[in-house]
N, C-alpha and C. Protein backbone atom coordinates (compact mmCIF):
# COMPACT_ATOMS: atom_id res chain seq x y z
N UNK A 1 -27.53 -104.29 -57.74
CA UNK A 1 -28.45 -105.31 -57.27
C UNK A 1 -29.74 -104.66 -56.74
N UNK A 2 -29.52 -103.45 -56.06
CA UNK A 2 -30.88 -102.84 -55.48
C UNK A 2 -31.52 -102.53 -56.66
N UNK A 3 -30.96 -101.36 -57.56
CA UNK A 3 -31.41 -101.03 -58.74
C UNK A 3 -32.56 -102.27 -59.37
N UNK A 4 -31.60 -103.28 -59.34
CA UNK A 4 -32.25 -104.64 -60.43
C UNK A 4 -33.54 -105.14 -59.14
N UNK A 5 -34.10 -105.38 -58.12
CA UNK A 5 -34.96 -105.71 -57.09
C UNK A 5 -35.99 -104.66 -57.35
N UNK A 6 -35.47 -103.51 -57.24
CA UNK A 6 -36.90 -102.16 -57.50
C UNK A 6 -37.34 -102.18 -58.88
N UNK A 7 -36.94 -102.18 -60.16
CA UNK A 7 -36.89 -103.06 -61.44
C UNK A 7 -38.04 -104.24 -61.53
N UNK A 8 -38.00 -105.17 -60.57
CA UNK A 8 -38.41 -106.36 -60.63
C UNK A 8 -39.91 -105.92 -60.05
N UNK A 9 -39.77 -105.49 -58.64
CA UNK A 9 -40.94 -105.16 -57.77
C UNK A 9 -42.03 -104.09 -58.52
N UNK A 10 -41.50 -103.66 -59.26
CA UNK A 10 -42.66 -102.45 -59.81
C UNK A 10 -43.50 -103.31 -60.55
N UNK A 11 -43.22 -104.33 -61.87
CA UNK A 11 -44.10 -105.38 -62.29
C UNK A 11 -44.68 -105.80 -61.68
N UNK A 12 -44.13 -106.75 -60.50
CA UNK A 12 -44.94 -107.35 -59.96
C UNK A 12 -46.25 -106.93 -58.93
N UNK A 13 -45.85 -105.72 -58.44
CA UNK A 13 -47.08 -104.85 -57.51
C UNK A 13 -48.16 -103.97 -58.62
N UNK A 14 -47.52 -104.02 -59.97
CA UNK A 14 -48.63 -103.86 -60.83
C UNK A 14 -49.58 -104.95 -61.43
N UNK A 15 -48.86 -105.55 -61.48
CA UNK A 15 -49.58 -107.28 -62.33
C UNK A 15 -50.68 -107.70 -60.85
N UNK A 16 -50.34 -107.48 -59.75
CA UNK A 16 -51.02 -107.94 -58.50
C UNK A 16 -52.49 -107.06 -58.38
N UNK A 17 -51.97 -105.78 -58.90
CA UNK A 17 -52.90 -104.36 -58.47
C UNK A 17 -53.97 -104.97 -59.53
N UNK A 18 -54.05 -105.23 -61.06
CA UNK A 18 -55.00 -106.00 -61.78
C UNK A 18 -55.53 -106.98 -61.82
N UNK A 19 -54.85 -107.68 -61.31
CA UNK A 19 -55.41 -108.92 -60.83
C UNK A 19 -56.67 -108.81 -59.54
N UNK A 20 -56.61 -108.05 -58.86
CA UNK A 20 -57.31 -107.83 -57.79
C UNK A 20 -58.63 -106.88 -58.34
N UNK A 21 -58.18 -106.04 -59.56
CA UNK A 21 -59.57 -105.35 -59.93
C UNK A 21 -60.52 -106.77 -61.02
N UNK A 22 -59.77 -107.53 -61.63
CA UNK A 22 -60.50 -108.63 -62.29
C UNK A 22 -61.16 -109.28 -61.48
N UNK A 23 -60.74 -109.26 -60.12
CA UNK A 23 -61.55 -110.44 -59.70
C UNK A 23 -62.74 -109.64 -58.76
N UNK A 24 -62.64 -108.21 -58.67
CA UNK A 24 -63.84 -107.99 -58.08
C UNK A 24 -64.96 -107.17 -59.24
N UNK A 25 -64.56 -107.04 -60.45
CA UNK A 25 -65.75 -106.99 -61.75
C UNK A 25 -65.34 -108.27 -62.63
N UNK A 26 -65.57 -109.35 -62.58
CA UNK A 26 -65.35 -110.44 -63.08
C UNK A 26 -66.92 -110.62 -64.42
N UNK A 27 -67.15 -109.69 -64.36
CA UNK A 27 -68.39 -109.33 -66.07
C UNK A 27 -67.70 -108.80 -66.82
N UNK A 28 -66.68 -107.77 -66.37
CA UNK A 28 -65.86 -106.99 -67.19
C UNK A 28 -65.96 -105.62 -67.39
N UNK A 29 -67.49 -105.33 -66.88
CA UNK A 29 -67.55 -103.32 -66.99
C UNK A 29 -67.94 -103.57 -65.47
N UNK A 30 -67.85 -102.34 -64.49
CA UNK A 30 -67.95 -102.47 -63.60
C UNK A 30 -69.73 -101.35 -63.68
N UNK A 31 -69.91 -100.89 -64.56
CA UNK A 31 -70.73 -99.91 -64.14
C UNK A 31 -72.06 -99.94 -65.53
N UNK A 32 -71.75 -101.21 -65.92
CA UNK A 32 -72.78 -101.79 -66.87
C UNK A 32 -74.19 -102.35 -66.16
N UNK A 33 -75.55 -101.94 -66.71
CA UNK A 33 -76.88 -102.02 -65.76
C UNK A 33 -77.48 -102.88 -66.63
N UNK A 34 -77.76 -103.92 -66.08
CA UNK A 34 -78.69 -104.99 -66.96
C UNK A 34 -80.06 -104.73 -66.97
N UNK A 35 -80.39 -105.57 -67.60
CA UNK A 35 -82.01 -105.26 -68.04
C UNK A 35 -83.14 -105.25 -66.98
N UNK A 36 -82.59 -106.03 -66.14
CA UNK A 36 -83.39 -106.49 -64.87
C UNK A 36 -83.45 -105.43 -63.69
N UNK A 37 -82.28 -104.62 -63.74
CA UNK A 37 -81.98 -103.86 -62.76
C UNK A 37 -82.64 -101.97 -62.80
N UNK A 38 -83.79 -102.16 -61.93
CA UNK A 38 -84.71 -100.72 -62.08
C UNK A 38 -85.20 -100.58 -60.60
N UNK A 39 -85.27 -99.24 -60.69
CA UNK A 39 -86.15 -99.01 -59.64
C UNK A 39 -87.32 -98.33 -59.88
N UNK A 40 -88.53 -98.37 -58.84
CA UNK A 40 -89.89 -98.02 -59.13
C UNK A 40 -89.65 -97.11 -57.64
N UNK A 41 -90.30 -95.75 -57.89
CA UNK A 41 -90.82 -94.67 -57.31
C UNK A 41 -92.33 -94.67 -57.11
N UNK A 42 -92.43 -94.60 -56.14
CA UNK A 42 -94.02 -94.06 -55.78
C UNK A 42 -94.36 -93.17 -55.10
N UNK A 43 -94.79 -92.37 -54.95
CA UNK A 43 -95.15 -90.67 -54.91
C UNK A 43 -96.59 -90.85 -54.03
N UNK A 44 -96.43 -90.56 -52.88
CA UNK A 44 -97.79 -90.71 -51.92
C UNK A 44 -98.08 -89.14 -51.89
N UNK A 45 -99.50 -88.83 -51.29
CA UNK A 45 -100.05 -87.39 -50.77
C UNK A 45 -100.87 -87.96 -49.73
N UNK A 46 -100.39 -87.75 -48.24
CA UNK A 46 -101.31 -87.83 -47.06
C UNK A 46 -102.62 -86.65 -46.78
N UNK A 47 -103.62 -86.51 -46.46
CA UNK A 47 -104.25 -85.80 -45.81
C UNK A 47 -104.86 -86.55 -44.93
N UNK A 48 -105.21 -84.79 -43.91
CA UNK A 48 -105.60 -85.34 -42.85
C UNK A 48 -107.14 -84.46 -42.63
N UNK A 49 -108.36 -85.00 -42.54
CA UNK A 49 -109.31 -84.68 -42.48
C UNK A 49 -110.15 -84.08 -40.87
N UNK A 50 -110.80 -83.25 -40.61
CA UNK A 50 -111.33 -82.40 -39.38
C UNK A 50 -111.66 -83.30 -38.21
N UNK A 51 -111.81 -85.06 -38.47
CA UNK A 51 -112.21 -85.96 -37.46
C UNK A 51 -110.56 -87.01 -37.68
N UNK A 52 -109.74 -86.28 -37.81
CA UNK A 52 -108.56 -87.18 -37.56
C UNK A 52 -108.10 -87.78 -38.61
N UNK A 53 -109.00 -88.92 -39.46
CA UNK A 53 -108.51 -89.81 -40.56
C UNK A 53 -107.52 -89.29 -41.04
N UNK A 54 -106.94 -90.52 -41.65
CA UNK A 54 -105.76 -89.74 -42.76
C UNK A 54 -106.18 -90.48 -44.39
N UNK A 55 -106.06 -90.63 -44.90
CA UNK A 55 -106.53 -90.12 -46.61
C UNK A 55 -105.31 -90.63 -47.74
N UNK A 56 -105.00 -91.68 -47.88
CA UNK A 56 -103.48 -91.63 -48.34
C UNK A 56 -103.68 -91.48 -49.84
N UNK A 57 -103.22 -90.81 -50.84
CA UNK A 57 -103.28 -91.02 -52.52
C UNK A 57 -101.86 -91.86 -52.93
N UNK A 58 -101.92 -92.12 -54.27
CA UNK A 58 -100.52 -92.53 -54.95
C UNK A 58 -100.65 -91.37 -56.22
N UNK A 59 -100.16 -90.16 -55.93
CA UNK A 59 -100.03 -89.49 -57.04
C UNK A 59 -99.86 -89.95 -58.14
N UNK A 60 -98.49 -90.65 -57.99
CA UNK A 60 -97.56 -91.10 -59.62
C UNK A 60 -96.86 -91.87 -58.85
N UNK A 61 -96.38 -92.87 -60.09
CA UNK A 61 -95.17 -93.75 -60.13
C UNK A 61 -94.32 -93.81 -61.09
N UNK A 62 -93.05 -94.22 -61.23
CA UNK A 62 -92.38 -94.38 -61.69
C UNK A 62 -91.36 -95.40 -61.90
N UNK A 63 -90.86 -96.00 -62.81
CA UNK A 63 -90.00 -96.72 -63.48
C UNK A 63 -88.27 -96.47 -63.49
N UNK A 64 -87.13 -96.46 -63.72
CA UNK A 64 -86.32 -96.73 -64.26
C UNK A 64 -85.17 -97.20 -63.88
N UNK A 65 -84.34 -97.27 -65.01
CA UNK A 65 -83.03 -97.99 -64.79
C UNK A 65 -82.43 -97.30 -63.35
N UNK A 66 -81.62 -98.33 -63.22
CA UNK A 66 -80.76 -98.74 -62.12
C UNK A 66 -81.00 -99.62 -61.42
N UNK A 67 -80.05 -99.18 -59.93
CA UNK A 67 -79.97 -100.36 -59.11
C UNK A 67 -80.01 -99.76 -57.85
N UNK A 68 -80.69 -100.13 -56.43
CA UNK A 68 -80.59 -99.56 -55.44
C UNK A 68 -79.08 -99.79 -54.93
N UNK A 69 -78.70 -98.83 -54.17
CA UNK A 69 -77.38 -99.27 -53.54
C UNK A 69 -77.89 -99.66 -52.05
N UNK A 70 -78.51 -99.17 -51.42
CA UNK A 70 -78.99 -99.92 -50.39
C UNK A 70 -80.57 -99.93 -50.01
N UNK A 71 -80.79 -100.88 -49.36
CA UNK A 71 -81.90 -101.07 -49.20
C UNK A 71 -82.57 -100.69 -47.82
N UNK A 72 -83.33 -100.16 -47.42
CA UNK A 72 -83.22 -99.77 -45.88
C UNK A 72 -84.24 -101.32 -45.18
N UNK A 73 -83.59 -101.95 -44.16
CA UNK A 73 -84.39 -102.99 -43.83
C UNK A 73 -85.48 -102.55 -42.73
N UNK A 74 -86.32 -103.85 -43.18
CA UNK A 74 -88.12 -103.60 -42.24
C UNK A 74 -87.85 -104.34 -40.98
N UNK A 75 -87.64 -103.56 -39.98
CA UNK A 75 -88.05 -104.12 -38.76
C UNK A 75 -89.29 -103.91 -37.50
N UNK A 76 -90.33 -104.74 -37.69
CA UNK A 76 -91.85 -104.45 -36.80
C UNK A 76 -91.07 -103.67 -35.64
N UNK A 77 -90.02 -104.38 -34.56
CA UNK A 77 -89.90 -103.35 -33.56
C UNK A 77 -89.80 -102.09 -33.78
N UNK A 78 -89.32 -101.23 -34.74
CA UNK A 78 -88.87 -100.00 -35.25
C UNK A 78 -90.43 -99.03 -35.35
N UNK A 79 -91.48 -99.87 -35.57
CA UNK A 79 -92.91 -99.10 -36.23
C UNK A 79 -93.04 -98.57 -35.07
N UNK A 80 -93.62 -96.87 -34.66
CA UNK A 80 -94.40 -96.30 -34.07
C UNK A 80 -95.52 -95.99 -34.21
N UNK A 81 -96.24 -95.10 -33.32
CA UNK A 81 -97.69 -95.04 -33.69
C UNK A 81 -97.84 -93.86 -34.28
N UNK A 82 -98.36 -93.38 -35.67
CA UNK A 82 -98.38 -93.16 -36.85
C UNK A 82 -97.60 -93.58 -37.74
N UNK A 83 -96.52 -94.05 -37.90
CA UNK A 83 -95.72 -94.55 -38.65
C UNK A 83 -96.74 -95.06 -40.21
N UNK A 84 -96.15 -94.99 -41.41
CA UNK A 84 -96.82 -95.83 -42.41
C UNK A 84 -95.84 -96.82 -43.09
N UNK A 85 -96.61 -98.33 -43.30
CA UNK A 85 -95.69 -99.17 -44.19
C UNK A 85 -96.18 -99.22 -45.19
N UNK A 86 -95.39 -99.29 -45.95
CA UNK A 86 -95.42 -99.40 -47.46
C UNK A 86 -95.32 -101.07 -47.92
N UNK A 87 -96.54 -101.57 -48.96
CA UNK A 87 -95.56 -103.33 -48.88
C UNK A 87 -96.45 -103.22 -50.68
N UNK A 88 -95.44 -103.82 -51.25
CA UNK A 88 -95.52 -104.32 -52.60
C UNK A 88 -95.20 -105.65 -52.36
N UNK A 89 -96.75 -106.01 -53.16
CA UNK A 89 -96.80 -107.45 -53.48
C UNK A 89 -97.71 -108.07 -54.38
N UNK A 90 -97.51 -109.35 -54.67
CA UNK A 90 -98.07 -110.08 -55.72
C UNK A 90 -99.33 -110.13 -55.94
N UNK A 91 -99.91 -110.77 -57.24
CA UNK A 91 -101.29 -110.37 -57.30
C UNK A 91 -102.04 -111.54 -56.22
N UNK A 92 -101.41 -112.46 -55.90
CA UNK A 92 -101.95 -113.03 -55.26
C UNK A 92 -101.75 -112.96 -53.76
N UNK A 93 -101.10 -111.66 -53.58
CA UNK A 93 -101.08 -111.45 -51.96
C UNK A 93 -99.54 -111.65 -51.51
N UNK A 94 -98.75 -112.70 -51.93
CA UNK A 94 -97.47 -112.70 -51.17
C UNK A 94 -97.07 -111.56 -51.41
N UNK A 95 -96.12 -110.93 -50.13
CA UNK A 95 -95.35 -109.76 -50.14
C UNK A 95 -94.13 -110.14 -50.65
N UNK A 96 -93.69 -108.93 -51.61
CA UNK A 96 -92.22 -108.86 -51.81
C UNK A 96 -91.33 -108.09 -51.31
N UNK A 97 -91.89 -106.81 -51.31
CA UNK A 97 -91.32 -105.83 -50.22
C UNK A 97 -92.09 -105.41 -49.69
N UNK A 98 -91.05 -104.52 -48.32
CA UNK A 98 -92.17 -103.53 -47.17
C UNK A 98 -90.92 -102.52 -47.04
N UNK A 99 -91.84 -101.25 -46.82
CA UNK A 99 -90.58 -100.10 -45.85
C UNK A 99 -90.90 -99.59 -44.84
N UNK A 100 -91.07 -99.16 -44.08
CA UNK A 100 -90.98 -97.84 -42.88
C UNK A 100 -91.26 -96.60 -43.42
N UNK A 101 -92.23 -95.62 -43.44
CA UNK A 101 -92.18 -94.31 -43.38
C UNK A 101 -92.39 -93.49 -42.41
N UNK A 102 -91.60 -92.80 -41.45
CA UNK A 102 -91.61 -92.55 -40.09
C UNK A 102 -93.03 -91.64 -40.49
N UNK A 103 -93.99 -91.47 -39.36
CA UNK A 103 -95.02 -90.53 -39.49
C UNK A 103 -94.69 -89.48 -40.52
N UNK A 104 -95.45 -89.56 -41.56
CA UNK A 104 -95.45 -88.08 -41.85
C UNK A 104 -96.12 -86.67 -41.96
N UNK A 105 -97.18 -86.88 -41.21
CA UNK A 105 -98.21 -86.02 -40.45
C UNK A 105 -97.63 -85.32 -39.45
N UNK A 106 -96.60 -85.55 -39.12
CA UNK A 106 -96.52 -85.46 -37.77
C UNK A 106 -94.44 -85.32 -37.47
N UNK A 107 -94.05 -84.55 -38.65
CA UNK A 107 -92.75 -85.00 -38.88
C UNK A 107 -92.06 -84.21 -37.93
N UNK A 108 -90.70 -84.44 -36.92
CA UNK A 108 -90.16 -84.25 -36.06
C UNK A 108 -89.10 -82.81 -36.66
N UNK A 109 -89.42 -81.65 -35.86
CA UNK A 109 -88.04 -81.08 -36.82
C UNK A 109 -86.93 -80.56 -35.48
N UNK A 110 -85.89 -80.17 -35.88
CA UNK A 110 -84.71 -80.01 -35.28
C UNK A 110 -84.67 -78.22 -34.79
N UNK A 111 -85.15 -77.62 -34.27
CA UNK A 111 -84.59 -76.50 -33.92
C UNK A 111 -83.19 -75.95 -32.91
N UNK A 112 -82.50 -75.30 -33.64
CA UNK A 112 -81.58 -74.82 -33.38
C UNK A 112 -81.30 -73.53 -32.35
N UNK A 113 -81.19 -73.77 -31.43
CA UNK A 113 -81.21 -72.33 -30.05
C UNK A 113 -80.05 -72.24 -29.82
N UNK A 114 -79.94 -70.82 -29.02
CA UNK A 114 -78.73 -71.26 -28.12
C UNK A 114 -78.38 -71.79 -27.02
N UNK A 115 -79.04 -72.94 -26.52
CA UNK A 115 -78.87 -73.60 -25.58
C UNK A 115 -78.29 -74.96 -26.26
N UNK A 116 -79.00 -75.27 -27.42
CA UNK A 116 -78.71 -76.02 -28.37
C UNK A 116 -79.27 -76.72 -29.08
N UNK A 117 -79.68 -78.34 -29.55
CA UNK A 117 -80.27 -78.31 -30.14
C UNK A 117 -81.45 -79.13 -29.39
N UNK A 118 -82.58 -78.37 -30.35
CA UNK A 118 -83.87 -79.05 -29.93
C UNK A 118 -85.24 -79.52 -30.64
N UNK A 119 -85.56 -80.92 -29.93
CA UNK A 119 -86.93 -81.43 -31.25
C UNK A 119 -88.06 -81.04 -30.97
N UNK A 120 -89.05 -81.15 -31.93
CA UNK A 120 -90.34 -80.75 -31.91
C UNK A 120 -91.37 -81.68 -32.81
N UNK A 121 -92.48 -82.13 -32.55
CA UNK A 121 -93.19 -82.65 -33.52
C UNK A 121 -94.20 -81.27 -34.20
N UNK A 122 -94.35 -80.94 -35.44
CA UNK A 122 -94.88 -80.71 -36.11
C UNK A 122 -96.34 -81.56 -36.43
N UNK A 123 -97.57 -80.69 -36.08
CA UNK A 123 -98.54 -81.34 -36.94
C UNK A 123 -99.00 -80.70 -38.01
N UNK A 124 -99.61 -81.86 -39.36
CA UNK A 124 -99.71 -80.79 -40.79
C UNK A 124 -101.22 -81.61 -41.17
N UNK A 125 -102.03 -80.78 -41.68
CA UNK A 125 -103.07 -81.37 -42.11
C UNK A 125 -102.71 -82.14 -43.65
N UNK A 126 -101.73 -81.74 -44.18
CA UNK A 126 -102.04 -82.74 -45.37
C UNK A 126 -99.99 -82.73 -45.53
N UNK A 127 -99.34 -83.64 -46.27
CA UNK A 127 -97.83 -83.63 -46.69
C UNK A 127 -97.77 -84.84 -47.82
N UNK A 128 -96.47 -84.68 -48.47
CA UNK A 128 -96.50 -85.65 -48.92
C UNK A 128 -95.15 -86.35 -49.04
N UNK A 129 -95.17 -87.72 -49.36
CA UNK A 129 -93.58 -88.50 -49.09
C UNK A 129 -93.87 -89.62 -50.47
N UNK A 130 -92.78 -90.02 -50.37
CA UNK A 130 -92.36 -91.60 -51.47
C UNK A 130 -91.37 -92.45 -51.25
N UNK A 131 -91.54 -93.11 -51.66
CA UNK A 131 -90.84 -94.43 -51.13
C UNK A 131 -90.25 -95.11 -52.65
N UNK A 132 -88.92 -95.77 -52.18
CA UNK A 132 -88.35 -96.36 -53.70
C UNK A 132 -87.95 -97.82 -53.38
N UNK A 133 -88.58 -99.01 -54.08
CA UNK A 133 -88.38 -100.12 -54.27
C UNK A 133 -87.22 -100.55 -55.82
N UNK A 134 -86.78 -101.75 -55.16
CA UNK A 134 -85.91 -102.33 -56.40
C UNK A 134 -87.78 -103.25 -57.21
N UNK A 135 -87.48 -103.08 -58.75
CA UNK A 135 -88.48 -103.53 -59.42
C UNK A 135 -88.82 -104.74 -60.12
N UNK A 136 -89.31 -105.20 -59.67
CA UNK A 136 -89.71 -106.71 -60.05
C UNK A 136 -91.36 -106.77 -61.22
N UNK A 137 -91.12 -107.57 -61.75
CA UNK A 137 -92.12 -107.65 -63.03
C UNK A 137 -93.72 -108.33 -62.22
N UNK A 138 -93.07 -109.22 -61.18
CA UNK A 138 -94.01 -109.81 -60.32
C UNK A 138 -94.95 -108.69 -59.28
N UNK A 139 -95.25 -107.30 -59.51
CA UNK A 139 -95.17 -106.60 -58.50
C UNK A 139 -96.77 -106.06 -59.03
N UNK A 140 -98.01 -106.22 -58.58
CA UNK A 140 -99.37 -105.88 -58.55
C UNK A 140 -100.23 -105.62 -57.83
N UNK A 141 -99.45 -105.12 -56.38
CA UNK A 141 -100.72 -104.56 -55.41
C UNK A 141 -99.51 -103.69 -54.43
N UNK A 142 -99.99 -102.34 -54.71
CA UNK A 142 -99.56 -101.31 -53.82
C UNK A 142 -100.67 -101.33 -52.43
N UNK A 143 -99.66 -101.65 -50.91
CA UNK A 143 -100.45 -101.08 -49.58
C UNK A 143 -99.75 -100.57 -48.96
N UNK A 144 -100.95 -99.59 -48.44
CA UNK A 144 -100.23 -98.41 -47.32
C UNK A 144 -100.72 -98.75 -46.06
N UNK A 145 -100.33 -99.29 -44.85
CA UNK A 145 -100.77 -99.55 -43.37
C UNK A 145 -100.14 -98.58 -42.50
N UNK A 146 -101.30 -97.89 -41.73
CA UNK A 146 -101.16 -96.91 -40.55
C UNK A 146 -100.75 -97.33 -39.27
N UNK A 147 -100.10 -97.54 -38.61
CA UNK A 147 -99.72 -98.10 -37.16
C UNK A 147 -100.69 -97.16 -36.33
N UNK A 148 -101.26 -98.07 -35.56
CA UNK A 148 -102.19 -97.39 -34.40
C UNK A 148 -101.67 -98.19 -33.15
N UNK A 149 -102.36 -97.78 -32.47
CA UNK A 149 -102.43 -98.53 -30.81
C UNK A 149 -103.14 -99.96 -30.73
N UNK A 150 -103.81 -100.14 -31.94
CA UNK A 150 -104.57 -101.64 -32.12
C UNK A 150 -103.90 -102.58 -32.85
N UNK A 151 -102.61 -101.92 -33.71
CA UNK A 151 -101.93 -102.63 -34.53
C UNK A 151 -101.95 -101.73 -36.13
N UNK A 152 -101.29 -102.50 -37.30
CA UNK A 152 -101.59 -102.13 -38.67
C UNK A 152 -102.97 -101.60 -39.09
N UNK A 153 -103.00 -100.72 -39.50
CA UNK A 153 -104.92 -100.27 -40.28
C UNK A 153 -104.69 -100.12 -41.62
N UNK A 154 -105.08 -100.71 -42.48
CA UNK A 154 -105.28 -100.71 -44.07
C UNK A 154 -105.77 -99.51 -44.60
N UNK A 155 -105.49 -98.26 -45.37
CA UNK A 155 -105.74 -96.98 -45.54
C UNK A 155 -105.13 -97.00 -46.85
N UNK A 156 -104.93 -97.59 -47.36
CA UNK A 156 -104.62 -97.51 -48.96
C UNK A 156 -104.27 -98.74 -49.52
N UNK A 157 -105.14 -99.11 -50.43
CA UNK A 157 -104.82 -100.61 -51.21
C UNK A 157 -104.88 -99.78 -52.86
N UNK A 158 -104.22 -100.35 -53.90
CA UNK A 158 -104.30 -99.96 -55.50
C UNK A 158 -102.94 -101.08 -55.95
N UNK A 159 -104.65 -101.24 -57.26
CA UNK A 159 -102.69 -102.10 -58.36
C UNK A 159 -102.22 -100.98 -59.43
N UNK A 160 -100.88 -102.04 -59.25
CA UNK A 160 -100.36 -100.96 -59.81
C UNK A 160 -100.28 -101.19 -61.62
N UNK A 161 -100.58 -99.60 -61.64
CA UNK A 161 -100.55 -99.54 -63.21
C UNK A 161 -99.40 -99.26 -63.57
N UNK A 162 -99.35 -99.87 -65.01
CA UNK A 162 -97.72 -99.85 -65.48
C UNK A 162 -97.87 -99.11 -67.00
């Protein structure tokens, strides 16, 4: 009788185990990328000029397949002063996205002593960073805003070429 119960139970904790992968890829491939699903790269170069300004370029951009796995969210409390946001949006101005780029003039590094560990801000006259958005067809005006003590400063506007 035990024999015939362990017999029985192995089907059924297998038939259960598939059932549970159908219903969480219910398309049928789990690792199939649709047409829609890309990401766009954009490739900044900061400088920083002898009276302070900063100078932002868009080197390059880029295109391709996939899919972000996460998205890092925009929160205003989070902005400091240098901080840069990044916001892609429509040709007519609505935003679709924004990110956070912690200062990067000014990037914090970690030194290691033996007392232990310790931060430092770094200043650099020129660096460069990028930022990666999920890609939308609707997407025609790259801006870069500087956080100051007065609020957002506009330091890089461009559409984007595709």
């Amino acid at each position: 009788m035990k024999n015939l119960l362990n017999w029985l139970m192995i089907p059924v904790f297998l038939l259960c185990s598939f059932q549970e992968k159908n219903e969480l890829y219910p398309s049928g491939s789990a690792s199939a990328i649709t047409k829609n699903d890309r990401i766009i790269y954009l490739f900044f170069k900061a400088d920083r000029n002898s009276s302070g300004n900063e100078k932002v370029i868009l080197q390059s951009s880029r295109i391709s397949d996939g899919k972000l796995k996460h998205m890092p969210s925009f929160d205003r409390n989070e902005i400091q002063k240098g901080d840069f946001v990044i916001t892609l949006a429509e040709s007519g101005g609505k935003e679709i996205a924004r990110q956070l780029v912690k200062d990067p003039l000014n990037p914090e590094l970690e030194v290691y002593e033996k007392d232990g560990i310790s931060r430092h801000k770094a200043s650099l006259q020129n660096a460069e960073f990028s930022a990666r958005f999920s890609y939308s067809e609707n997407v025609q005006l790259i801006k870069v805003e500087k956080a100051t003590d007065s609020g957002l400063q506009l330091v890089f506007t461009q559409k984007l070429q595709r």
